[in-house]
PDBML (XML) file of the C-alpha atoms, coordinates in Angstrom:
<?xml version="1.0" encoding="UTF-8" ?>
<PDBx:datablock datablockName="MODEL"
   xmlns:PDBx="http://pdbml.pdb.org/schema/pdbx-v50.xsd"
   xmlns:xsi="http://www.w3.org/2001/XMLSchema-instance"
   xsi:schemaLocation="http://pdbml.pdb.org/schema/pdbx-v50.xsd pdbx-v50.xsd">
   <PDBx:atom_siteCategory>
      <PDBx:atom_site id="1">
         <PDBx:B_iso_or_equiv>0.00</PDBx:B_iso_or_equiv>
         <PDBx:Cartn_x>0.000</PDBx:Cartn_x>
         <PDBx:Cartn_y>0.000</PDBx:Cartn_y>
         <PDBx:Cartn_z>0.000</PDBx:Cartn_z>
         <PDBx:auth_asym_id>A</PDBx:auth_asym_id>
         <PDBx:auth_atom_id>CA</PDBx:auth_atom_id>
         <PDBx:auth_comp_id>UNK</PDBx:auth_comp_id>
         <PDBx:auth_seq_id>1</PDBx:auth_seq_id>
         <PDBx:group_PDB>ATOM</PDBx:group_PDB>
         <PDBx:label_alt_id xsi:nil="true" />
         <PDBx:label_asym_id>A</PDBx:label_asym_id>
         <PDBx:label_atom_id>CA</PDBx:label_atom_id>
         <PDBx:label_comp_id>UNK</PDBx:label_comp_id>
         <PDBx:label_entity_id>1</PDBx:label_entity_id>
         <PDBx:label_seq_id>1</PDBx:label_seq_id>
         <PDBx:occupancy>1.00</PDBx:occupancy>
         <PDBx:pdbx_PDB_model_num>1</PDBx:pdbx_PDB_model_num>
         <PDBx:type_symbol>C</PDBx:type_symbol>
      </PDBx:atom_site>
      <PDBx:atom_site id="2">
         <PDBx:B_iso_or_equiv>0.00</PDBx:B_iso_or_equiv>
         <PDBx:Cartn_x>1.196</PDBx:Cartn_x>
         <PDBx:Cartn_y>3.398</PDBx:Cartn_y>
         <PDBx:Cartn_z>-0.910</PDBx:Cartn_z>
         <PDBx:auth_asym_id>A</PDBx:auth_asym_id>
         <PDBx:auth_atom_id>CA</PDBx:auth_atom_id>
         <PDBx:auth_comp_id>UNK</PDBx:auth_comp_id>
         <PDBx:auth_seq_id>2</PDBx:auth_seq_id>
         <PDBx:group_PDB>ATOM</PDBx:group_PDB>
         <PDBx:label_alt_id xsi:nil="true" />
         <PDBx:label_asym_id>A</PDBx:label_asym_id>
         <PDBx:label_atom_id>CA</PDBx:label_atom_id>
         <PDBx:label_comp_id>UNK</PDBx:label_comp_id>
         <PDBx:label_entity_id>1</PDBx:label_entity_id>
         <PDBx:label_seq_id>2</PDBx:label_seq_id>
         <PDBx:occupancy>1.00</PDBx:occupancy>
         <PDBx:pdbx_PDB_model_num>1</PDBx:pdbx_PDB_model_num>
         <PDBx:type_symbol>C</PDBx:type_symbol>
      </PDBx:atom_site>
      <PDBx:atom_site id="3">
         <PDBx:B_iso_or_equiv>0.00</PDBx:B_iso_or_equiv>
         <PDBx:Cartn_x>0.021</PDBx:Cartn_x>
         <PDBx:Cartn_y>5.456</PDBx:Cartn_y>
         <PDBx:Cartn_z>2.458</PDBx:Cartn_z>
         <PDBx:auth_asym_id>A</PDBx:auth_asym_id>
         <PDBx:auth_atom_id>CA</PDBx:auth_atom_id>
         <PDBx:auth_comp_id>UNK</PDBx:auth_comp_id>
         <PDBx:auth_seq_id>3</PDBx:auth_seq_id>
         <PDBx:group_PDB>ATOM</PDBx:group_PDB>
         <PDBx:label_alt_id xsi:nil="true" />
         <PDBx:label_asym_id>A</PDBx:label_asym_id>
         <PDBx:label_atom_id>CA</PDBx:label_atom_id>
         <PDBx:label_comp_id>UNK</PDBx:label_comp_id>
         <PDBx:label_entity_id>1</PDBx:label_entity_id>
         <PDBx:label_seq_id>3</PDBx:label_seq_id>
         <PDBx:occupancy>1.00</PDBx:occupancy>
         <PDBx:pdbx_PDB_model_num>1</PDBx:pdbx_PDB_model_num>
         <PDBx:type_symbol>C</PDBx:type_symbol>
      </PDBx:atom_site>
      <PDBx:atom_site id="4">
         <PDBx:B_iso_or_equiv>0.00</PDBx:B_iso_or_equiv>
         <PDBx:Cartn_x>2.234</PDBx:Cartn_x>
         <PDBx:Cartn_y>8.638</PDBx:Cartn_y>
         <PDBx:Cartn_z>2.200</PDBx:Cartn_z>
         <PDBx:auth_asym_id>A</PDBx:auth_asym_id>
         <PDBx:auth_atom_id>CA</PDBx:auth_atom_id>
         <PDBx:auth_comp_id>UNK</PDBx:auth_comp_id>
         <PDBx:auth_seq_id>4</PDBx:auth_seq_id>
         <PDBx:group_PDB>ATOM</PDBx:group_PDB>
         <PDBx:label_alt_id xsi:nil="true" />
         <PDBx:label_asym_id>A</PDBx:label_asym_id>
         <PDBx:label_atom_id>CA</PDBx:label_atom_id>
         <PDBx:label_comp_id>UNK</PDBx:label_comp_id>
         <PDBx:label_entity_id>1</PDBx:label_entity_id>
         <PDBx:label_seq_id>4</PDBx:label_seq_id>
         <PDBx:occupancy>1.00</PDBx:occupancy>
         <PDBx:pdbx_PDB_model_num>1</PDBx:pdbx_PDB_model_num>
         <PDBx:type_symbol>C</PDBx:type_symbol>
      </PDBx:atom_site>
      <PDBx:atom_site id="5">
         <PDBx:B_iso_or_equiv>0.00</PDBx:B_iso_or_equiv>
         <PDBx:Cartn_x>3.652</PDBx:Cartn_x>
         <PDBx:Cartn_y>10.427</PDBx:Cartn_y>
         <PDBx:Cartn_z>-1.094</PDBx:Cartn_z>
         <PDBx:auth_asym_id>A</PDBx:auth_asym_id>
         <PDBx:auth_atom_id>CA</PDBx:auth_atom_id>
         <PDBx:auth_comp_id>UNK</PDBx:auth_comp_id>
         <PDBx:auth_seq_id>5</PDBx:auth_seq_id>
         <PDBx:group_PDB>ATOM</PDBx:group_PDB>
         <PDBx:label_alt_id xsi:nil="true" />
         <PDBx:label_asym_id>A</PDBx:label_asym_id>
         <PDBx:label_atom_id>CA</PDBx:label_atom_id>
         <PDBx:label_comp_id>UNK</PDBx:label_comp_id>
         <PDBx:label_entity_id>1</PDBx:label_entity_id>
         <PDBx:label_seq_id>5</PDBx:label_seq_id>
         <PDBx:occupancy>1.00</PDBx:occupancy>
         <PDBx:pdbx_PDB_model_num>1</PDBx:pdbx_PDB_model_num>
         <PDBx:type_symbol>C</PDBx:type_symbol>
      </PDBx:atom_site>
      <PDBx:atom_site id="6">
         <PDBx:B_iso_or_equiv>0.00</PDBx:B_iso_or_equiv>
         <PDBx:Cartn_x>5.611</PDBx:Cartn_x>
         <PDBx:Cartn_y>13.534</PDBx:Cartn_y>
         <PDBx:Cartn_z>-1.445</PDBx:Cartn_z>
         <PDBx:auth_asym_id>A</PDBx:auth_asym_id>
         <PDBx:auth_atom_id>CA</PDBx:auth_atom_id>
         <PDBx:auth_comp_id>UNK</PDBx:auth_comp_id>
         <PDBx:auth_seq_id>6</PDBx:auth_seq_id>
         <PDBx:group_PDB>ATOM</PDBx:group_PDB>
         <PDBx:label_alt_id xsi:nil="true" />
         <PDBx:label_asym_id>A</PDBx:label_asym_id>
         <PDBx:label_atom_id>CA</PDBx:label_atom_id>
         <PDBx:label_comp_id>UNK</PDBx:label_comp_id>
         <PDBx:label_entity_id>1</PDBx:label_entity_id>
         <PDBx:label_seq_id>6</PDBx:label_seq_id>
         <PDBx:occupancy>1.00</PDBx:occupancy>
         <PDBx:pdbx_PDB_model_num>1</PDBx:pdbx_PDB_model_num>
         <PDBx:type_symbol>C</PDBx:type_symbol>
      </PDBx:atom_site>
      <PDBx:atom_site id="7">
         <PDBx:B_iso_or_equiv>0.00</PDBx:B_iso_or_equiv>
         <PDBx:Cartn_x>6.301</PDBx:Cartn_x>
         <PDBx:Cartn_y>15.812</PDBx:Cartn_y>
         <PDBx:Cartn_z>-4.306</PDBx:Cartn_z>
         <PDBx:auth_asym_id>A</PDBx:auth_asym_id>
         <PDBx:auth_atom_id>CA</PDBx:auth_atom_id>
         <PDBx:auth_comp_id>UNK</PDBx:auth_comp_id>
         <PDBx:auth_seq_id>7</PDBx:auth_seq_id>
         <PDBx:group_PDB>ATOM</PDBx:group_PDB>
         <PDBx:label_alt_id xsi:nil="true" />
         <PDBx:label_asym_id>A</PDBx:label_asym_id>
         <PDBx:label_atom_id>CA</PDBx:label_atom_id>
         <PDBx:label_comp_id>UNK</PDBx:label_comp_id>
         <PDBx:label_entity_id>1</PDBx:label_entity_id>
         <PDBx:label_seq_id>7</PDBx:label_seq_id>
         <PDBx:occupancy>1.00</PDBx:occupancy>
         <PDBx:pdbx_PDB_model_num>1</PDBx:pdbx_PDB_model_num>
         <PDBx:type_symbol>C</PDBx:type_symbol>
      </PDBx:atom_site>
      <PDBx:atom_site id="8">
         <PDBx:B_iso_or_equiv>0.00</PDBx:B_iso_or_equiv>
         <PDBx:Cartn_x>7.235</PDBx:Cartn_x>
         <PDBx:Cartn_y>19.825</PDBx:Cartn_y>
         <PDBx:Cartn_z>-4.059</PDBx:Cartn_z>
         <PDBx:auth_asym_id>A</PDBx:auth_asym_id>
         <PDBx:auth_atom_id>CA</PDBx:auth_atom_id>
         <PDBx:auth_comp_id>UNK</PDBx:auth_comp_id>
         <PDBx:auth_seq_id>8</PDBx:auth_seq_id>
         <PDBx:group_PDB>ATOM</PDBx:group_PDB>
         <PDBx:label_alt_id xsi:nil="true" />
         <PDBx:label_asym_id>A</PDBx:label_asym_id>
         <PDBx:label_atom_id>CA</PDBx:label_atom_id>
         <PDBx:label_comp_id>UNK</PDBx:label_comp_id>
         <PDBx:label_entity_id>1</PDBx:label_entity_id>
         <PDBx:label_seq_id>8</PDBx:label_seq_id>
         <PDBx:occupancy>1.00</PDBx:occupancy>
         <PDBx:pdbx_PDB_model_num>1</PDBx:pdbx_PDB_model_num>
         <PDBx:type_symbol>C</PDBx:type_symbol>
      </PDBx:atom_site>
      <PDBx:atom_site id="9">
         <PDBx:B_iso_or_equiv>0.00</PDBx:B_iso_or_equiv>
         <PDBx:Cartn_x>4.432</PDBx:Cartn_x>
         <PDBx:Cartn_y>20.976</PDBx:Cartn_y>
         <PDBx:Cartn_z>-6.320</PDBx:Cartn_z>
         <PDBx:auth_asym_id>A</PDBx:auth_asym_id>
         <PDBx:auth_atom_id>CA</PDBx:auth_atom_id>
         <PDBx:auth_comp_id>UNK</PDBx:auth_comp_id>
         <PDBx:auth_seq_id>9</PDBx:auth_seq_id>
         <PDBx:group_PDB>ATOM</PDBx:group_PDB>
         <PDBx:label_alt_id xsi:nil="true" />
         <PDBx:label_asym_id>A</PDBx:label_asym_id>
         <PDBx:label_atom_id>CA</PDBx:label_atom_id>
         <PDBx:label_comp_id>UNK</PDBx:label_comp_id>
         <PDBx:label_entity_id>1</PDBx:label_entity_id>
         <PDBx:label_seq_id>9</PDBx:label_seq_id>
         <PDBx:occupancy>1.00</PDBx:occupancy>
         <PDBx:pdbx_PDB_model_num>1</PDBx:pdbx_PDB_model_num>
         <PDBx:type_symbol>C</PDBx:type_symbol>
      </PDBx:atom_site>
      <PDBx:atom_site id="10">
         <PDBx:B_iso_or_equiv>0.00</PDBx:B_iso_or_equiv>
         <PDBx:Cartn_x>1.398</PDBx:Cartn_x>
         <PDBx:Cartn_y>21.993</PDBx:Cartn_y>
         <PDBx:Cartn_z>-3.876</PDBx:Cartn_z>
         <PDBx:auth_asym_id>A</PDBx:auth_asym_id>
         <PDBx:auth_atom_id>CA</PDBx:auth_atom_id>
         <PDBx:auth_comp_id>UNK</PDBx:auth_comp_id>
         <PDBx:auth_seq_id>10</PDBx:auth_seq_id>
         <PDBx:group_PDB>ATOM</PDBx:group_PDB>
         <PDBx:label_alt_id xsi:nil="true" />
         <PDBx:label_asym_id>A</PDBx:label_asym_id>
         <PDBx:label_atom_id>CA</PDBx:label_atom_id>
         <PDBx:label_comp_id>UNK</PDBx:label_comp_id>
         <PDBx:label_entity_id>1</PDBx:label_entity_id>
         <PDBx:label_seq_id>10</PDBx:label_seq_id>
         <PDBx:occupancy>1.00</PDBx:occupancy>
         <PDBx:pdbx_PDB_model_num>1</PDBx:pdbx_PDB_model_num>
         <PDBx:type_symbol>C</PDBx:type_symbol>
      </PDBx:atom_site>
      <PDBx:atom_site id="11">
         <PDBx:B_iso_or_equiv>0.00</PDBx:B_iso_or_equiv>
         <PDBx:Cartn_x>-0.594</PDBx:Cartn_x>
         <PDBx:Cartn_y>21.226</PDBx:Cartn_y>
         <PDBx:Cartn_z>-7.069</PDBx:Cartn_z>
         <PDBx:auth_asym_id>A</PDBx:auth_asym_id>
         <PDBx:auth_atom_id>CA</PDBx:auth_atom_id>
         <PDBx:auth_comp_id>UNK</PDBx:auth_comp_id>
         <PDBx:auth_seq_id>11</PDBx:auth_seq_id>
         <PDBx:group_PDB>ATOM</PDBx:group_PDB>
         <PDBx:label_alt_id xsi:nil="true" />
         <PDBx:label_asym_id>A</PDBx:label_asym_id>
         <PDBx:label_atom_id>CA</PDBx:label_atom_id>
         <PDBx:label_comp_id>UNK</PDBx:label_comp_id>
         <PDBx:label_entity_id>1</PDBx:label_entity_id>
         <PDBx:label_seq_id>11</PDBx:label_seq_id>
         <PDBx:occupancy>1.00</PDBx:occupancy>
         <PDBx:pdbx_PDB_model_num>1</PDBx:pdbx_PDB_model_num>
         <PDBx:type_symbol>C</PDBx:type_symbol>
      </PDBx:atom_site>
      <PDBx:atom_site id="12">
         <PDBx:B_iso_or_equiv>0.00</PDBx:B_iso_or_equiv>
         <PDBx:Cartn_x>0.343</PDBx:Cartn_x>
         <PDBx:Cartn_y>18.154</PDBx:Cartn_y>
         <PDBx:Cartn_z>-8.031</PDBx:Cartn_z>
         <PDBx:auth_asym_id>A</PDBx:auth_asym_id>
         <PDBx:auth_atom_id>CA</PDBx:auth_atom_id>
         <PDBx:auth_comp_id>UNK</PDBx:auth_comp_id>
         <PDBx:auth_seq_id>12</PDBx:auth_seq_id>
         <PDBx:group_PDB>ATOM</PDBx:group_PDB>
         <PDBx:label_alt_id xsi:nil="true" />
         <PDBx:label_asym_id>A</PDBx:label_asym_id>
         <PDBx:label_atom_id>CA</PDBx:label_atom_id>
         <PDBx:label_comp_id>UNK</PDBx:label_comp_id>
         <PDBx:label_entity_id>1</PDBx:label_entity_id>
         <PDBx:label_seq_id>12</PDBx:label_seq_id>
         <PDBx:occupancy>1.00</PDBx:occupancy>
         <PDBx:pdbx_PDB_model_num>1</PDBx:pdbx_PDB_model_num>
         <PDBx:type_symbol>C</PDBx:type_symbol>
      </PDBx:atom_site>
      <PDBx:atom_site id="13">
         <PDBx:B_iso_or_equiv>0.00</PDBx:B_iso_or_equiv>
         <PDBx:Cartn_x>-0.299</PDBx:Cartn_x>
         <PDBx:Cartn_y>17.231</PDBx:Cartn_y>
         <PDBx:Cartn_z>-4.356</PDBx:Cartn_z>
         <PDBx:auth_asym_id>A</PDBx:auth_asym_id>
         <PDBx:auth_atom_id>CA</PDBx:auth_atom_id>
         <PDBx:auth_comp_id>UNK</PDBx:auth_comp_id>
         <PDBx:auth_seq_id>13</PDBx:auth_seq_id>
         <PDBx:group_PDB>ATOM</PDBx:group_PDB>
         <PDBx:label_alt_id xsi:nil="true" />
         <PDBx:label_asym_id>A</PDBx:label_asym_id>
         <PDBx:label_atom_id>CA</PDBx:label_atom_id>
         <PDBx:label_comp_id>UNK</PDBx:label_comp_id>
         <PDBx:label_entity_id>1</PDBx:label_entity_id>
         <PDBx:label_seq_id>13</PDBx:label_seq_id>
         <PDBx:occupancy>1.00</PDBx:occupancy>
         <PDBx:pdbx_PDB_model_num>1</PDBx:pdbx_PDB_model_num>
         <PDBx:type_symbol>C</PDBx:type_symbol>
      </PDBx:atom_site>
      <PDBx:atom_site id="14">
         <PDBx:B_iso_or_equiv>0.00</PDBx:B_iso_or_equiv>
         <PDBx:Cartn_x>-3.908</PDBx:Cartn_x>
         <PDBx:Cartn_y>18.915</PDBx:Cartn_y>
         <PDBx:Cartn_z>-4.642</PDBx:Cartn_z>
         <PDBx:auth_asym_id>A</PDBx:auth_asym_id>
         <PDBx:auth_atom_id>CA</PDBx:auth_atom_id>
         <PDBx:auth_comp_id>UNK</PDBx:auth_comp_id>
         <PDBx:auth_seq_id>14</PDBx:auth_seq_id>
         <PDBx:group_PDB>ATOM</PDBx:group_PDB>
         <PDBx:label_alt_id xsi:nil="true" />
         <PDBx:label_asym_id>A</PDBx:label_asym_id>
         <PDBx:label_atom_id>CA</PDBx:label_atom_id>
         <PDBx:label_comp_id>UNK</PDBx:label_comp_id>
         <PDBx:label_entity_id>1</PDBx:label_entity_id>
         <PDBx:label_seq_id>14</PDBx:label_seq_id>
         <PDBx:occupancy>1.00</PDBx:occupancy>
         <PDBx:pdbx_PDB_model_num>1</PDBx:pdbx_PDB_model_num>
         <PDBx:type_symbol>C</PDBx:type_symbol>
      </PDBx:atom_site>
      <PDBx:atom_site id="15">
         <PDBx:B_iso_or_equiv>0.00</PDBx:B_iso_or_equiv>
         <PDBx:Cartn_x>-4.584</PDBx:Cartn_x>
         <PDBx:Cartn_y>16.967</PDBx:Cartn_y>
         <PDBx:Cartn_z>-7.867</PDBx:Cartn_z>
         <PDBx:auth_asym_id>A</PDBx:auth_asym_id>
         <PDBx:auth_atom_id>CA</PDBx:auth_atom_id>
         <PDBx:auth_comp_id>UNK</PDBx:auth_comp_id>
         <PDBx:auth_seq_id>15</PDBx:auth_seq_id>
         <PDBx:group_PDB>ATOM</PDBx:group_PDB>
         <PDBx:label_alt_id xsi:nil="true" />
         <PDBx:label_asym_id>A</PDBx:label_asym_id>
         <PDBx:label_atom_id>CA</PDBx:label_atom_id>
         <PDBx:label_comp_id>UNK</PDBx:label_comp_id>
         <PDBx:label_entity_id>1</PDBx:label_entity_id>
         <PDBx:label_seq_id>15</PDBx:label_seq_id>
         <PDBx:occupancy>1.00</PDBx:occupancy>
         <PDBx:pdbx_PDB_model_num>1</PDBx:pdbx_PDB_model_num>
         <PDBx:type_symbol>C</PDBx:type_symbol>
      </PDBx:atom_site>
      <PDBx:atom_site id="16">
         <PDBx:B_iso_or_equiv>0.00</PDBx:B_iso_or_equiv>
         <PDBx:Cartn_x>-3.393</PDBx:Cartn_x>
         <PDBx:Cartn_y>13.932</PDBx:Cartn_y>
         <PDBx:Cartn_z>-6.247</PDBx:Cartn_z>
         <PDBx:auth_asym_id>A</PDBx:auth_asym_id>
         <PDBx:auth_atom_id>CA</PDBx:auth_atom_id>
         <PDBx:auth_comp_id>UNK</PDBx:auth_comp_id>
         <PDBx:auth_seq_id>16</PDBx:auth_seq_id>
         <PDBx:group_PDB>ATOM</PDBx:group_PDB>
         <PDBx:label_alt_id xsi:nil="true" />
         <PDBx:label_asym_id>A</PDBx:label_asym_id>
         <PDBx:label_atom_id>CA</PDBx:label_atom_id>
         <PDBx:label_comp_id>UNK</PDBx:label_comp_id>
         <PDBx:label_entity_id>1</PDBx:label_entity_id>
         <PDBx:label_seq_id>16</PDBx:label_seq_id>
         <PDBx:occupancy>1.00</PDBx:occupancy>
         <PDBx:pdbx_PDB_model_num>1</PDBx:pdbx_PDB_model_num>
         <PDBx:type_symbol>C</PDBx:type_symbol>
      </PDBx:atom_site>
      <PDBx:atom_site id="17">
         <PDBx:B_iso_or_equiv>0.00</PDBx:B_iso_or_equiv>
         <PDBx:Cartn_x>-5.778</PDBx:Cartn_x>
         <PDBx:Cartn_y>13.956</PDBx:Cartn_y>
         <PDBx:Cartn_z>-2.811</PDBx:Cartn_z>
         <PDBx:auth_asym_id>A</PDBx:auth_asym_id>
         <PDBx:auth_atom_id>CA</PDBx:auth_atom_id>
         <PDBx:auth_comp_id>UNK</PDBx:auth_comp_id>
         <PDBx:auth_seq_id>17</PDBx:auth_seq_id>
         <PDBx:group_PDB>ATOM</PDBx:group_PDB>
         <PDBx:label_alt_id xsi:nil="true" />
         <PDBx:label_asym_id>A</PDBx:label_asym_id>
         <PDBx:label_atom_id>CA</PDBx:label_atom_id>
         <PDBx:label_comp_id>UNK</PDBx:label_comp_id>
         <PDBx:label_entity_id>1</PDBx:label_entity_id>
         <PDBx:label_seq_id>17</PDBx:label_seq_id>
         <PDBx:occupancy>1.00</PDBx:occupancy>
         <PDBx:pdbx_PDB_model_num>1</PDBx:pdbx_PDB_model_num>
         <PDBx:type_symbol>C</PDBx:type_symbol>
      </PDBx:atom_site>
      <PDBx:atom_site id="18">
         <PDBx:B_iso_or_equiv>0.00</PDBx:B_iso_or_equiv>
         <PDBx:Cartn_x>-8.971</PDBx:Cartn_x>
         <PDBx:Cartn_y>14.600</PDBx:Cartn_y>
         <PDBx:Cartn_z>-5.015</PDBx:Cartn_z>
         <PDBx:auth_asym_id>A</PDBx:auth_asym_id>
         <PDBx:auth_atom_id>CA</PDBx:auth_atom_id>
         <PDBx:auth_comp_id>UNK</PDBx:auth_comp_id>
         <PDBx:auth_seq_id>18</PDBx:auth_seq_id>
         <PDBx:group_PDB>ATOM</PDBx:group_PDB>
         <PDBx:label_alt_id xsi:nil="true" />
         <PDBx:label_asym_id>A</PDBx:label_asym_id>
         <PDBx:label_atom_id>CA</PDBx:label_atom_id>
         <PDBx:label_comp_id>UNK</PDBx:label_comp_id>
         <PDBx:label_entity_id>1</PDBx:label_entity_id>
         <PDBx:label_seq_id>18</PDBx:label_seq_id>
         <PDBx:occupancy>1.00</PDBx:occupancy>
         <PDBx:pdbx_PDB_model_num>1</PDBx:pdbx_PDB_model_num>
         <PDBx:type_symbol>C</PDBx:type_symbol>
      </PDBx:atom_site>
      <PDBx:atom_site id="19">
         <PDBx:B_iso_or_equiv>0.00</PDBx:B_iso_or_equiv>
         <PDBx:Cartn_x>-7.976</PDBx:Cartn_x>
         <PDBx:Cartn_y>10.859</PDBx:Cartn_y>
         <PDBx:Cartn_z>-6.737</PDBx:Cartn_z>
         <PDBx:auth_asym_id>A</PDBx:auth_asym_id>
         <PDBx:auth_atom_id>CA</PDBx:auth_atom_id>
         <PDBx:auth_comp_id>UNK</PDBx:auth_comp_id>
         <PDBx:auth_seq_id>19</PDBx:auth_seq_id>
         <PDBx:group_PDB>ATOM</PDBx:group_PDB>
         <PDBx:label_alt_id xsi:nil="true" />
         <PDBx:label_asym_id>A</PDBx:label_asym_id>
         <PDBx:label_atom_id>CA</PDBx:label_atom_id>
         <PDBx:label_comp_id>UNK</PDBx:label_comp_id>
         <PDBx:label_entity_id>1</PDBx:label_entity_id>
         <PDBx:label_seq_id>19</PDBx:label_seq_id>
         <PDBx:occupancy>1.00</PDBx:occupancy>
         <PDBx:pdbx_PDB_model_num>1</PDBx:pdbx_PDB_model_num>
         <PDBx:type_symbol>C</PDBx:type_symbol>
      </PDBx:atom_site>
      <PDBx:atom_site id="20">
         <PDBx:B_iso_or_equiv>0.00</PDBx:B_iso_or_equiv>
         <PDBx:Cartn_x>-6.610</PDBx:Cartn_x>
         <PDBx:Cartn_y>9.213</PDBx:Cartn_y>
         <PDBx:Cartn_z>-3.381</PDBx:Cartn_z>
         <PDBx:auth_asym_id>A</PDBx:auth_asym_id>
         <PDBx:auth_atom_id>CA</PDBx:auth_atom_id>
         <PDBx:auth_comp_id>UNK</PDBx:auth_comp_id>
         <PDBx:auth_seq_id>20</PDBx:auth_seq_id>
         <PDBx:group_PDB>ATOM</PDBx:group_PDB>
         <PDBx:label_alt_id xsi:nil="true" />
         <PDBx:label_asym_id>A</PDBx:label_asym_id>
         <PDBx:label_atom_id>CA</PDBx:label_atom_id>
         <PDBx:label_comp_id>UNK</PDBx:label_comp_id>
         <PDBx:label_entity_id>1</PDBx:label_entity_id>
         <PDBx:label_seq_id>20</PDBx:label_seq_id>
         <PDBx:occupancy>1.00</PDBx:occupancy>
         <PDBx:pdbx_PDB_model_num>1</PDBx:pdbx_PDB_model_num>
         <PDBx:type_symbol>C</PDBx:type_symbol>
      </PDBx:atom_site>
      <PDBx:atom_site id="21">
         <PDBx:B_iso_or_equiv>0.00</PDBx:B_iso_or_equiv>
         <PDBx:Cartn_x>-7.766</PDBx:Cartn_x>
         <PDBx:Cartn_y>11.237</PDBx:Cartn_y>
         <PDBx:Cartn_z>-0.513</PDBx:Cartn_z>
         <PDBx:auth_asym_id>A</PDBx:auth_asym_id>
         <PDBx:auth_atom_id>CA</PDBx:auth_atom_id>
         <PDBx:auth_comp_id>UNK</PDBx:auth_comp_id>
         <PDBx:auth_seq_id>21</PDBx:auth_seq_id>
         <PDBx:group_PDB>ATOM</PDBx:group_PDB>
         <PDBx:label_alt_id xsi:nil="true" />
         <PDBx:label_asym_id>A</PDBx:label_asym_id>
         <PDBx:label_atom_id>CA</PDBx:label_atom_id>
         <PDBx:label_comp_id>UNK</PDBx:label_comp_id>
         <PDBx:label_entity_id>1</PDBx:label_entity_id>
         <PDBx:label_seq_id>21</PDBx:label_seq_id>
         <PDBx:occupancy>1.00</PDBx:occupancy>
         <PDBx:pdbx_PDB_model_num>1</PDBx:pdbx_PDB_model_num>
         <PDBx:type_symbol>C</PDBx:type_symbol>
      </PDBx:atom_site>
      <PDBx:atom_site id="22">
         <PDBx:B_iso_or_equiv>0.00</PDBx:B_iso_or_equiv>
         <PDBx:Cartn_x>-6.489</PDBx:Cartn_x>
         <PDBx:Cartn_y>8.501</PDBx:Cartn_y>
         <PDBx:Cartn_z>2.011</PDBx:Cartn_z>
         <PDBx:auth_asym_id>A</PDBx:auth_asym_id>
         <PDBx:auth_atom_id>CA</PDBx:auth_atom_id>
         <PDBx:auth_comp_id>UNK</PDBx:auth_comp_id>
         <PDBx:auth_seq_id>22</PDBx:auth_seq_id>
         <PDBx:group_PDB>ATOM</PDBx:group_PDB>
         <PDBx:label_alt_id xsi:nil="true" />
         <PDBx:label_asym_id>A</PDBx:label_asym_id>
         <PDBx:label_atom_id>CA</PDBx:label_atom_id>
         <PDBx:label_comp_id>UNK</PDBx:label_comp_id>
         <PDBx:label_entity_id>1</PDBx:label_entity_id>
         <PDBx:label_seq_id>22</PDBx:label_seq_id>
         <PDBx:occupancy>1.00</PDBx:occupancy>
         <PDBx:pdbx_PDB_model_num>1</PDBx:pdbx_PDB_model_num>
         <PDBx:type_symbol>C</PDBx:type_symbol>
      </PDBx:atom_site>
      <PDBx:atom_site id="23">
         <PDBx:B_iso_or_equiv>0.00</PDBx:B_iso_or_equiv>
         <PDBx:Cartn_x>-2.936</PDBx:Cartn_x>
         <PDBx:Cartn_y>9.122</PDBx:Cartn_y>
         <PDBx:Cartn_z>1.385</PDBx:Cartn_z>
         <PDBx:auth_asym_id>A</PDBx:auth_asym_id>
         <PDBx:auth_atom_id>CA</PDBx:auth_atom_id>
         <PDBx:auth_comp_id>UNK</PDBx:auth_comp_id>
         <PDBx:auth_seq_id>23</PDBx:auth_seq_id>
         <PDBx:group_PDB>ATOM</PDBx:group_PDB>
         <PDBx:label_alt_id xsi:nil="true" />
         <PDBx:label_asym_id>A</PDBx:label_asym_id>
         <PDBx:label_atom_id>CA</PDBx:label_atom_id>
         <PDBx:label_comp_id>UNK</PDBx:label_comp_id>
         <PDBx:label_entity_id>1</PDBx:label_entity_id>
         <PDBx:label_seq_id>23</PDBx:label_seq_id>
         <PDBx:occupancy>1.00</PDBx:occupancy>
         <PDBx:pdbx_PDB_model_num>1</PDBx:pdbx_PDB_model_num>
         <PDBx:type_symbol>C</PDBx:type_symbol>
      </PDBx:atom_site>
      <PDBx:atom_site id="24">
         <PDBx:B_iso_or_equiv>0.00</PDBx:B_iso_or_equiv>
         <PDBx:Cartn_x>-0.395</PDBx:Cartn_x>
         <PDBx:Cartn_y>11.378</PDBx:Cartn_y>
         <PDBx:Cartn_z>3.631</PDBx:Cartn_z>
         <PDBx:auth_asym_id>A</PDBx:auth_asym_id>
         <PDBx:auth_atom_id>CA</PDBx:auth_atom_id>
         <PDBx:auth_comp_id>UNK</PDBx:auth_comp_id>
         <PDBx:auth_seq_id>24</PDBx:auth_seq_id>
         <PDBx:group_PDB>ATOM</PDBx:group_PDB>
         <PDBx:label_alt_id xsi:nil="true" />
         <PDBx:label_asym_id>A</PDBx:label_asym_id>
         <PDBx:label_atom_id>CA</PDBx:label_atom_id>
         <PDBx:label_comp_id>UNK</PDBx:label_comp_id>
         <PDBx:label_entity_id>1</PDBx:label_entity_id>
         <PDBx:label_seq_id>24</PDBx:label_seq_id>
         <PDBx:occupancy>1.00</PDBx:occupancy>
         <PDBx:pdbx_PDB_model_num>1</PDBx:pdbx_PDB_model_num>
         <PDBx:type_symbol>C</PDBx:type_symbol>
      </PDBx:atom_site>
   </PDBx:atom_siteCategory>
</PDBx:datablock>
């Protein structure tokens, strides 16, 4: 299971929780 990502674009991040909003 994937259960925390990280990335330094705030967006990408953003874009990311709508599709998983589970993950850290």
């Amino acid at each position: 299971q994937v259960a925390k990502v990280a990335d330094p674009s705030h967006q990408a991040l953003q874009r990311l929780a709508d599709r998983f909003p589970s993950i850290s």
